[in-house]
N, C-alpha and C. Protein backbone atom coordinates (compact mmCIF):
# COMPACT_ATOMS: atom_id res chain seq x y z
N UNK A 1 16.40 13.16 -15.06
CA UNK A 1 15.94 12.40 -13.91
C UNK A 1 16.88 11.23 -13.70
N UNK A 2 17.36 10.71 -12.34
CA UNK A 2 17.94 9.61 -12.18
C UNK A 2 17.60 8.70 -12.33
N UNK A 3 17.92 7.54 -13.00
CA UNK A 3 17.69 6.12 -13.24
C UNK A 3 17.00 5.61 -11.75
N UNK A 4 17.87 5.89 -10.95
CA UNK A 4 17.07 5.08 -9.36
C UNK A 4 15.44 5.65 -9.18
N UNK A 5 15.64 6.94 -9.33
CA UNK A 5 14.12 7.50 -8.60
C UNK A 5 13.23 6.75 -10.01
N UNK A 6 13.51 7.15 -11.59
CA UNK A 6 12.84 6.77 -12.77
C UNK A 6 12.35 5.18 -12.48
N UNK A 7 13.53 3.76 -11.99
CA UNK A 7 13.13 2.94 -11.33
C UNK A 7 11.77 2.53 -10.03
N UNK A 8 12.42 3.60 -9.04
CA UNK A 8 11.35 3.27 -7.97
C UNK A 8 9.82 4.06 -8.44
N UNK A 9 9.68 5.02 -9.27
CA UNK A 9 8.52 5.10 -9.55
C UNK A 9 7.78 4.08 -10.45
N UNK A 10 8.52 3.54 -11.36
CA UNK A 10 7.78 2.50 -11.96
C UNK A 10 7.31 1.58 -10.90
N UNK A 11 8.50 0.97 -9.86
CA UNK A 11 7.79 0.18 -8.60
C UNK A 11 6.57 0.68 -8.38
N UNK A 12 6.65 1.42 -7.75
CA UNK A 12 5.37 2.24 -7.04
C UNK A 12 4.50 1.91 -7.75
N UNK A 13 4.17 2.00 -9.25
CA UNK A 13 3.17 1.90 -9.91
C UNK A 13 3.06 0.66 -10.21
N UNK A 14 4.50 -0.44 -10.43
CA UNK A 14 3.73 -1.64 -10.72
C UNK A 14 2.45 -2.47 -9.30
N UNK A 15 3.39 -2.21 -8.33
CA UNK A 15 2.68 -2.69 -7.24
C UNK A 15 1.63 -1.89 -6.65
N UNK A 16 0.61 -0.75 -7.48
CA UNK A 16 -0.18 -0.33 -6.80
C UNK A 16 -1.65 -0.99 -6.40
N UNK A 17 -1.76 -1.83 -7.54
CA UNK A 17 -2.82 -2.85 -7.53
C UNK A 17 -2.78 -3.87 -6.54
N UNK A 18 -0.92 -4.08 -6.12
CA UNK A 18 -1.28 -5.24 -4.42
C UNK A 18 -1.02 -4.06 -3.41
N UNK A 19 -1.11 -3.17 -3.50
CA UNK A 19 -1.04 -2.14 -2.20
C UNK A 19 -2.24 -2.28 -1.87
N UNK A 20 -3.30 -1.82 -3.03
CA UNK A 20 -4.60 -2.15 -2.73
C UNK A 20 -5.46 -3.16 -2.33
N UNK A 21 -4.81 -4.35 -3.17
CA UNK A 21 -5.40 -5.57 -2.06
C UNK A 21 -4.89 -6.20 -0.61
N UNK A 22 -3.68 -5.54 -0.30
CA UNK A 22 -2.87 -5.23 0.93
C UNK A 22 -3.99 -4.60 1.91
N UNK A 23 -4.37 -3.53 1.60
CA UNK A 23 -4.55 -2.63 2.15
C UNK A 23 -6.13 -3.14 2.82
N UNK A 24 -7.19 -3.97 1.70
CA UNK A 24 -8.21 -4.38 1.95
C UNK A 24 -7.89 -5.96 2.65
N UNK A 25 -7.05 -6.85 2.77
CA UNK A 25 -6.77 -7.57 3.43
C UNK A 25 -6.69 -7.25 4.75
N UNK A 26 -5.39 -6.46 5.33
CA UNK A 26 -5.09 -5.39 6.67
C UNK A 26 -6.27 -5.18 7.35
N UNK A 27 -7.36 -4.50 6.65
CA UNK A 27 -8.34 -3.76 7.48
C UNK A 27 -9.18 -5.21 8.06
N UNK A 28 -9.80 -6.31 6.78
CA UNK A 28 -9.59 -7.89 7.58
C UNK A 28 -9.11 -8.30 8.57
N UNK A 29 -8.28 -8.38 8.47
CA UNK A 29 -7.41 -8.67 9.33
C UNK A 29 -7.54 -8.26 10.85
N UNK A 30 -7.45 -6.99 10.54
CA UNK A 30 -8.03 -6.26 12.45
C UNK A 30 -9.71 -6.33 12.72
N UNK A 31 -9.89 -6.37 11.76
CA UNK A 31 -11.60 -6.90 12.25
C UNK A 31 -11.46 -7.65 12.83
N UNK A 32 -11.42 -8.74 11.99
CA UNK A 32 -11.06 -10.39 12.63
C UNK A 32 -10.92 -10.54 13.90
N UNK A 33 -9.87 -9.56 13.95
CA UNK A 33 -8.56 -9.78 15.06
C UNK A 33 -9.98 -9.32 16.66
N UNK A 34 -10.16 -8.23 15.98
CA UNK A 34 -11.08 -7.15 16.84
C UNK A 34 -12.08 -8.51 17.74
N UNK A 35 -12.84 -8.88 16.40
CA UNK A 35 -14.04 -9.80 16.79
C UNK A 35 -14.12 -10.60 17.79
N UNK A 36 -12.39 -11.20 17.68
CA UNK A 36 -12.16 -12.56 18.49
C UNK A 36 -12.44 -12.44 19.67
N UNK A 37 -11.96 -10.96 19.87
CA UNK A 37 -11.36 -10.58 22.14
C UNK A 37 -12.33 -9.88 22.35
N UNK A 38 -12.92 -9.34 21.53
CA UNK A 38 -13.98 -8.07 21.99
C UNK A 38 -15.14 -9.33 22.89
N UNK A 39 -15.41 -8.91 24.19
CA UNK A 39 -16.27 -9.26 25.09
C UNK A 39 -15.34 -10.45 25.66
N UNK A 40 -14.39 -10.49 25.64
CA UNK A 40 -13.99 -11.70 25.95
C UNK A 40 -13.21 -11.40 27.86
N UNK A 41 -13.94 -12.59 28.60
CA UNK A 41 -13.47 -12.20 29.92
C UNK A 41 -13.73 -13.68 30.48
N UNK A 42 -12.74 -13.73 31.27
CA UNK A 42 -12.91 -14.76 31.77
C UNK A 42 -12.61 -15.10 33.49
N UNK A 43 -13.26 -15.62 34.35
CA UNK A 43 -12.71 -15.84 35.74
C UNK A 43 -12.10 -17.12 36.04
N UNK A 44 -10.96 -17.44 35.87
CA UNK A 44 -10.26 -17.86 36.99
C UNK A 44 -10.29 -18.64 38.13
N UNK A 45 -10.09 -19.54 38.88
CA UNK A 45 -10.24 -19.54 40.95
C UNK A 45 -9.05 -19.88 40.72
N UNK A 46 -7.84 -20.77 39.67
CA UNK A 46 -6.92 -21.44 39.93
C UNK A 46 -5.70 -20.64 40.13
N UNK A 47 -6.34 -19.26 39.86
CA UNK A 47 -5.03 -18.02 39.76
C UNK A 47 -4.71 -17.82 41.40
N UNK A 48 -3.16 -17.70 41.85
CA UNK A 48 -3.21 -16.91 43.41
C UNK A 48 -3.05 -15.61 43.10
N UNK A 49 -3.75 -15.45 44.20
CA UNK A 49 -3.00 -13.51 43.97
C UNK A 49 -2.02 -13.16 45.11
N UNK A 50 -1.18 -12.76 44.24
CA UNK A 50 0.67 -12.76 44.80
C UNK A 50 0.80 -11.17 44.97
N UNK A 51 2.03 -10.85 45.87
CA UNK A 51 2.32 -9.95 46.82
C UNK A 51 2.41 -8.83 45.87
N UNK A 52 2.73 -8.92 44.35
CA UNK A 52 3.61 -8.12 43.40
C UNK A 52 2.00 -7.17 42.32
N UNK A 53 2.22 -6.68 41.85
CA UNK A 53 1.46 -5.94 40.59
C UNK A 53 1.17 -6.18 39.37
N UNK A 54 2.07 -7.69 39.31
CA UNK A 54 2.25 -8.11 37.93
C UNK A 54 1.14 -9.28 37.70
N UNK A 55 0.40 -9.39 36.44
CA UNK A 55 -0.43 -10.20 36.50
C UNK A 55 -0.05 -11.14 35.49
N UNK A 56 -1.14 -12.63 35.98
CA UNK A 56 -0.57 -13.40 35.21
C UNK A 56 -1.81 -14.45 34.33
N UNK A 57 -2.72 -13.09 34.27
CA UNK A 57 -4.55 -13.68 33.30
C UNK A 57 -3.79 -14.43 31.82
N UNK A 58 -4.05 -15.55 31.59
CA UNK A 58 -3.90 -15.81 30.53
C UNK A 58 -4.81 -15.32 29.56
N UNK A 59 -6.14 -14.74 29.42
CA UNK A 59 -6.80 -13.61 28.95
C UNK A 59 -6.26 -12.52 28.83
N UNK A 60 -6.01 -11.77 29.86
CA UNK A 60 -5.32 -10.77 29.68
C UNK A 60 -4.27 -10.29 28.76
N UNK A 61 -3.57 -11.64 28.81
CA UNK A 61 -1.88 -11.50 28.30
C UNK A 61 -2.33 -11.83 26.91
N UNK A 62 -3.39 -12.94 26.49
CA UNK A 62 -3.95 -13.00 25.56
C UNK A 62 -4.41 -11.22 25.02
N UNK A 63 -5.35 -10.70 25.45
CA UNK A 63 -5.47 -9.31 25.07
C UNK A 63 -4.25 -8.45 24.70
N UNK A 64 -2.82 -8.47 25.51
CA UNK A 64 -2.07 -7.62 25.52
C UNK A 64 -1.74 -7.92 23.63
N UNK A 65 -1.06 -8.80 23.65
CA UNK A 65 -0.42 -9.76 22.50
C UNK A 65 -1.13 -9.15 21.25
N UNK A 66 -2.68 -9.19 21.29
CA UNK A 66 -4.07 -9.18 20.30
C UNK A 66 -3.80 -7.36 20.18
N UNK A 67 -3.71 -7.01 20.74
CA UNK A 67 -3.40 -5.31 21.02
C UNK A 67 -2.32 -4.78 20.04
N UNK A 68 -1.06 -5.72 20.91
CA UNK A 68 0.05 -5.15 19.81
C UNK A 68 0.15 -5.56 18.44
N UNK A 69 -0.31 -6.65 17.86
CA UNK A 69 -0.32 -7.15 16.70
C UNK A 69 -1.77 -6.10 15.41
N UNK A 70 -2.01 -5.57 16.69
CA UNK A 70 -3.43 -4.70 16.16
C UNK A 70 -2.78 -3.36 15.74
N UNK A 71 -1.83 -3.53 16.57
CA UNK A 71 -1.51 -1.63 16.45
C UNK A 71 -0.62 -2.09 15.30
N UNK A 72 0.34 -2.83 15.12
CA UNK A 72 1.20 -3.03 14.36
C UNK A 72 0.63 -3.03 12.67
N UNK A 73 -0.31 -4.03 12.67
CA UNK A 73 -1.24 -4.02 11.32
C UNK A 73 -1.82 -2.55 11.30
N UNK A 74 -2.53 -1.88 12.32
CA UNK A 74 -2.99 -0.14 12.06
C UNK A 74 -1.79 0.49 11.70
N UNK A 75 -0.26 0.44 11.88
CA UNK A 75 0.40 1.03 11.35
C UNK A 75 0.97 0.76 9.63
N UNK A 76 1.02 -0.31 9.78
CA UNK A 76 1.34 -0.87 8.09
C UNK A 76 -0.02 -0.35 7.23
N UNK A 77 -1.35 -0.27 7.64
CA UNK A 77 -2.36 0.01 6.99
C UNK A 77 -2.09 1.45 6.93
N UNK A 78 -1.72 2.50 7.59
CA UNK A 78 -1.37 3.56 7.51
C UNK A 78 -0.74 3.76 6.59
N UNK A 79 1.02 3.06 6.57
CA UNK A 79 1.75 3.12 5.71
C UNK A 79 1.34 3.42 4.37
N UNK A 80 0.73 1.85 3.93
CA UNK A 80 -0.26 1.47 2.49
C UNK A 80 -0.74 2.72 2.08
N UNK A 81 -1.94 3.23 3.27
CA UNK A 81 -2.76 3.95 2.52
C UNK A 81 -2.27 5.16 2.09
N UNK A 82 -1.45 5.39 2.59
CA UNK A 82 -0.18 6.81 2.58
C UNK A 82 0.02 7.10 1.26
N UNK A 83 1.27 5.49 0.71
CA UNK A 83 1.37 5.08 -0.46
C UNK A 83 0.63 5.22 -1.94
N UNK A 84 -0.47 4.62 -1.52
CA UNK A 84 -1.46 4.63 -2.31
C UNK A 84 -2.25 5.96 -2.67
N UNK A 85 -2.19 6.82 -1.77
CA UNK A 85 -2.70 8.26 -1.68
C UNK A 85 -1.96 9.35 -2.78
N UNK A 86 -0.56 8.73 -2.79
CA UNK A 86 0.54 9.41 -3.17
C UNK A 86 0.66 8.94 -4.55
N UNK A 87 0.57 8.09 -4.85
CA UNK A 87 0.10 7.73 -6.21
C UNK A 87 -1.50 7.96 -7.23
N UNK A 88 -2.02 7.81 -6.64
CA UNK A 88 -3.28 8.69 -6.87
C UNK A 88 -3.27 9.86 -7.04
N UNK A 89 -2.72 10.48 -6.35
CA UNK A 89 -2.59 12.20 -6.51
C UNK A 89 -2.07 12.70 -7.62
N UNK A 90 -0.68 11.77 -7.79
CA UNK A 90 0.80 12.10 -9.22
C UNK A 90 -0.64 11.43 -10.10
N UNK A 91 -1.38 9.77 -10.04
CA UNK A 91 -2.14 10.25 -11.51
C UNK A 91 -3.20 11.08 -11.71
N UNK A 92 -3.90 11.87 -11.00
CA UNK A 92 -4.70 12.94 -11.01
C UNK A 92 -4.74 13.86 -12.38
N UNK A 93 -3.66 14.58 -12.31
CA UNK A 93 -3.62 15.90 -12.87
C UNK A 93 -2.79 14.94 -14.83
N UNK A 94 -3.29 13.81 -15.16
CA UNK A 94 -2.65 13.09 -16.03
C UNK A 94 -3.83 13.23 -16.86
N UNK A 95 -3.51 13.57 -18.19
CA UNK A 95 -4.54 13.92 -19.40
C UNK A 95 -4.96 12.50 -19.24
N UNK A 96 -6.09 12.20 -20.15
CA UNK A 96 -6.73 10.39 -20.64
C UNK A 96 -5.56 9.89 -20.96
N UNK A 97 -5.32 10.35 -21.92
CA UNK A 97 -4.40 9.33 -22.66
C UNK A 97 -3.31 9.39 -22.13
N UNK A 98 -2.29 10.07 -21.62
CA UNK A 98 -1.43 9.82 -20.54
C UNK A 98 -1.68 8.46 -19.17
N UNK A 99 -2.94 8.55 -18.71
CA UNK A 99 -3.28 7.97 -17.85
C UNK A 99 -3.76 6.42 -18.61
N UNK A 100 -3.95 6.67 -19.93
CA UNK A 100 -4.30 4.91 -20.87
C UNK A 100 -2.75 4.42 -20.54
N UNK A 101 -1.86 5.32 -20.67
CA UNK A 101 -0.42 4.60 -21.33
C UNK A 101 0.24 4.11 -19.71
N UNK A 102 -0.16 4.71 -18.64
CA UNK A 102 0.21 4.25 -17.26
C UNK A 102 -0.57 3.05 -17.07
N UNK A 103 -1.59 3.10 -17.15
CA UNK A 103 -2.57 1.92 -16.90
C UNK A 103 -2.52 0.69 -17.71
N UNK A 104 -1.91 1.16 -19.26
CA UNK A 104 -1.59 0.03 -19.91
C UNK A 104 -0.22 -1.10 -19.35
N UNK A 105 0.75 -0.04 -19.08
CA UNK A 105 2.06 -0.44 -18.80
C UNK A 105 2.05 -0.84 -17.45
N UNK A 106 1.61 -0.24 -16.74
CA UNK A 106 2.10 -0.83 -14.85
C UNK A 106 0.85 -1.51 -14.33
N UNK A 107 -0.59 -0.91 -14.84
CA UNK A 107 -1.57 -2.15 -13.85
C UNK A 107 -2.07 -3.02 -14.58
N UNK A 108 -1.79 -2.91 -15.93
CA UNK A 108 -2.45 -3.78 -17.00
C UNK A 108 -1.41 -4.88 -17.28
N UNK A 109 0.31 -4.22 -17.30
CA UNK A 109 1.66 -5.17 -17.45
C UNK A 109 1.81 -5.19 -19.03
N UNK A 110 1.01 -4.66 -20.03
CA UNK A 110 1.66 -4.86 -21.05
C UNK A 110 2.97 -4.96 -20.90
N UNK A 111 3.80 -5.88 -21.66
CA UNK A 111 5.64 -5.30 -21.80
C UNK A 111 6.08 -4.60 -23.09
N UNK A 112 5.25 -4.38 -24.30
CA UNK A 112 5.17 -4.31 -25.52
C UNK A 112 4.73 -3.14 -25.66
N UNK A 113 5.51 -2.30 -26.41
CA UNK A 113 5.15 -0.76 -26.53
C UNK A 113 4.80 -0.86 -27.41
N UNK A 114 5.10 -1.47 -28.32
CA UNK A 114 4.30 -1.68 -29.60
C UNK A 114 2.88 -2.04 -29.55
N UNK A 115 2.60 -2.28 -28.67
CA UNK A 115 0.78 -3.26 -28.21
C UNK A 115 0.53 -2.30 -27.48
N UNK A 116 1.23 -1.52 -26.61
CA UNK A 116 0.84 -0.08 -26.12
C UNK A 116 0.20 0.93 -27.34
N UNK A 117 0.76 0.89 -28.05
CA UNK A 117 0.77 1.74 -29.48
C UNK A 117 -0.23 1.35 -30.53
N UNK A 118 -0.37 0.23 -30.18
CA UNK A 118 -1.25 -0.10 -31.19
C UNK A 118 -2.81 0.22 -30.38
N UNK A 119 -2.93 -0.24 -29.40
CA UNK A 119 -3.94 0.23 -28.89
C UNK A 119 -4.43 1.41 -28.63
N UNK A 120 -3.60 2.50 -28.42
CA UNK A 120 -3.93 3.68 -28.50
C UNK A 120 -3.70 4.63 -29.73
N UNK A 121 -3.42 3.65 -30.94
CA UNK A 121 -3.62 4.81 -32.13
C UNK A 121 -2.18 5.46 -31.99
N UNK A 122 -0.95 4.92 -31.50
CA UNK A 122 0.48 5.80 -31.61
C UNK A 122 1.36 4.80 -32.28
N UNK A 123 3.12 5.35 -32.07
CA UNK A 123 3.14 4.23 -32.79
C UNK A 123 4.07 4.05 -30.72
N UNK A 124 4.83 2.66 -30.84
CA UNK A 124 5.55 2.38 -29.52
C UNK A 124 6.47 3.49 -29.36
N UNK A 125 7.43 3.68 -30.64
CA UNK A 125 8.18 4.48 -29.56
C UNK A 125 8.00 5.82 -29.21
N UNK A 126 6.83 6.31 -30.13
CA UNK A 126 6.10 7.54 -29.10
C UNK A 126 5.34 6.89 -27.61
N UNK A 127 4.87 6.21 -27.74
CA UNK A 127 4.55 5.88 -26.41
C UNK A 127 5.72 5.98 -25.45
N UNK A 128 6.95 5.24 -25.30
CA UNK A 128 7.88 5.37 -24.62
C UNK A 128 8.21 6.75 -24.59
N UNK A 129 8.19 7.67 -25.14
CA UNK A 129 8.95 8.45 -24.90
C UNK A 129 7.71 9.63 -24.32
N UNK A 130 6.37 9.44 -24.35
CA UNK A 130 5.69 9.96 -23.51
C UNK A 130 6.03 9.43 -22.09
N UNK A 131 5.83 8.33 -22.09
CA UNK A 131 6.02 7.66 -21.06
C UNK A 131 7.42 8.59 -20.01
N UNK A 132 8.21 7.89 -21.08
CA UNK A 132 9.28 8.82 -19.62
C UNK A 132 8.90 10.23 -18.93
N UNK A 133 8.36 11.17 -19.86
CA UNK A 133 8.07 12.26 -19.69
C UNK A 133 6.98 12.40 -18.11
N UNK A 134 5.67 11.20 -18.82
CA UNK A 134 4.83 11.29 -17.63
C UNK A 134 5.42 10.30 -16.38
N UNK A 135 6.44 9.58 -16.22
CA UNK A 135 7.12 8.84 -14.97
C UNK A 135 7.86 10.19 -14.68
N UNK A 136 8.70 10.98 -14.97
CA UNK A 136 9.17 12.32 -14.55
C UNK A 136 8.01 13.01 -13.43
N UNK A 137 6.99 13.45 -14.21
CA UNK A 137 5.91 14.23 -13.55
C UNK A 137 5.18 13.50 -12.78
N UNK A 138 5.07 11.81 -12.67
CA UNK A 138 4.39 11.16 -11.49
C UNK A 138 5.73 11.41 -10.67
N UNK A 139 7.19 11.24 -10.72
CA UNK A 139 7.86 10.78 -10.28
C UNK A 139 8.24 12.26 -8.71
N UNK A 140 8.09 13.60 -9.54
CA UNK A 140 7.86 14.63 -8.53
C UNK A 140 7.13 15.16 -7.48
N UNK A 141 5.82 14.38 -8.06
CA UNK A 141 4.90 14.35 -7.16
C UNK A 141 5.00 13.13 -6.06
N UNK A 142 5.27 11.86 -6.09
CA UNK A 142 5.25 11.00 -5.39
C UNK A 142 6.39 10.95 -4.44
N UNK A 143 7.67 11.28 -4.75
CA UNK A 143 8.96 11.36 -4.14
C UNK A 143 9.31 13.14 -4.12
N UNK A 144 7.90 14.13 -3.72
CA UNK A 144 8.32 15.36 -3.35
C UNK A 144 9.50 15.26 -2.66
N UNK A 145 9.51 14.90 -1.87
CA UNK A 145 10.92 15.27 -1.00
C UNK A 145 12.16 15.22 -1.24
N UNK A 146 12.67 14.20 -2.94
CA UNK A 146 13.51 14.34 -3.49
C UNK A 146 13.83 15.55 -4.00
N UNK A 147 12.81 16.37 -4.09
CA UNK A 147 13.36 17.34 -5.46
C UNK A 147 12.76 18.35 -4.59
N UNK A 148 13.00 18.81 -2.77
CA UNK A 148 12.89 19.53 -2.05
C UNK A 148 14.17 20.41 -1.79
């Protein structure tokens, strides 16, 4: 396996825990967003209405603005959940204890394979060297398209 992909899967996994609070922020976020404009209308007398098609509701333009910043966050929340889907899946099919030694190392942060090891009854550098084995097999599943 290449060092780069062996790299970006550890990413993936260190940051899956702020994907997730990403992801529950985002959906916040467009609520929020939702709450503010929803019913919101307003009339005007100081507006003229001019020869052209183009309008100039400061509501309106307010709405347009609230719209695109909406779609923009629905797309990054997409993204996330994509992400997050794709990682979930690669740890799925991961025995327990495979899945202790991921959880120890990327959402837990141990840096110590030895404290990996000790906790699970191995010694470290069997842990590491499971380890690579199971970053391989998350690493095919998450970056299918590399190894297409």
């Amino acid at each position: 396996m290449e060092k780069e992909l062996f790299r970006k899967t550890e990413d993936v996994l260190r940051r899956y825990k702020t994907l997730v609070a990403e992801v529950e922020n985002i959906k916040l976020s467009i609520e929020s967003m939702e709450r503010e404009y929803k019913g919101c209308s307003s009339i005007t007398y100081e507006e003229k209405a001019a020869p052209t098609n183009k309008f100039s509701s400061i509501v309106e333009n307010e709405i347009i603005i609230r719209e695109t910043q909406i779609r923009k966050l629905q797309e990054e929340l997409s993204y996330k959940q994509i992400e997050i889907k794709k990682v979930e899946n690669a740890l799925e099919p991961l025995s327990e204890r495979e899945f202790k030694i991921i959880n120890l190392r990327y959402f837990k942060r141990i840096k110590s394979w030895n404290a990996i090891g000790e906790i699970l009854g191995l010694t470290g550098d069997y842990c590491r060297y499971l380890n690579s084995d199971i970053i391989e097999r998350i690493s095919r599943i998450i970056f299918i398209e590399k190894y297409i």
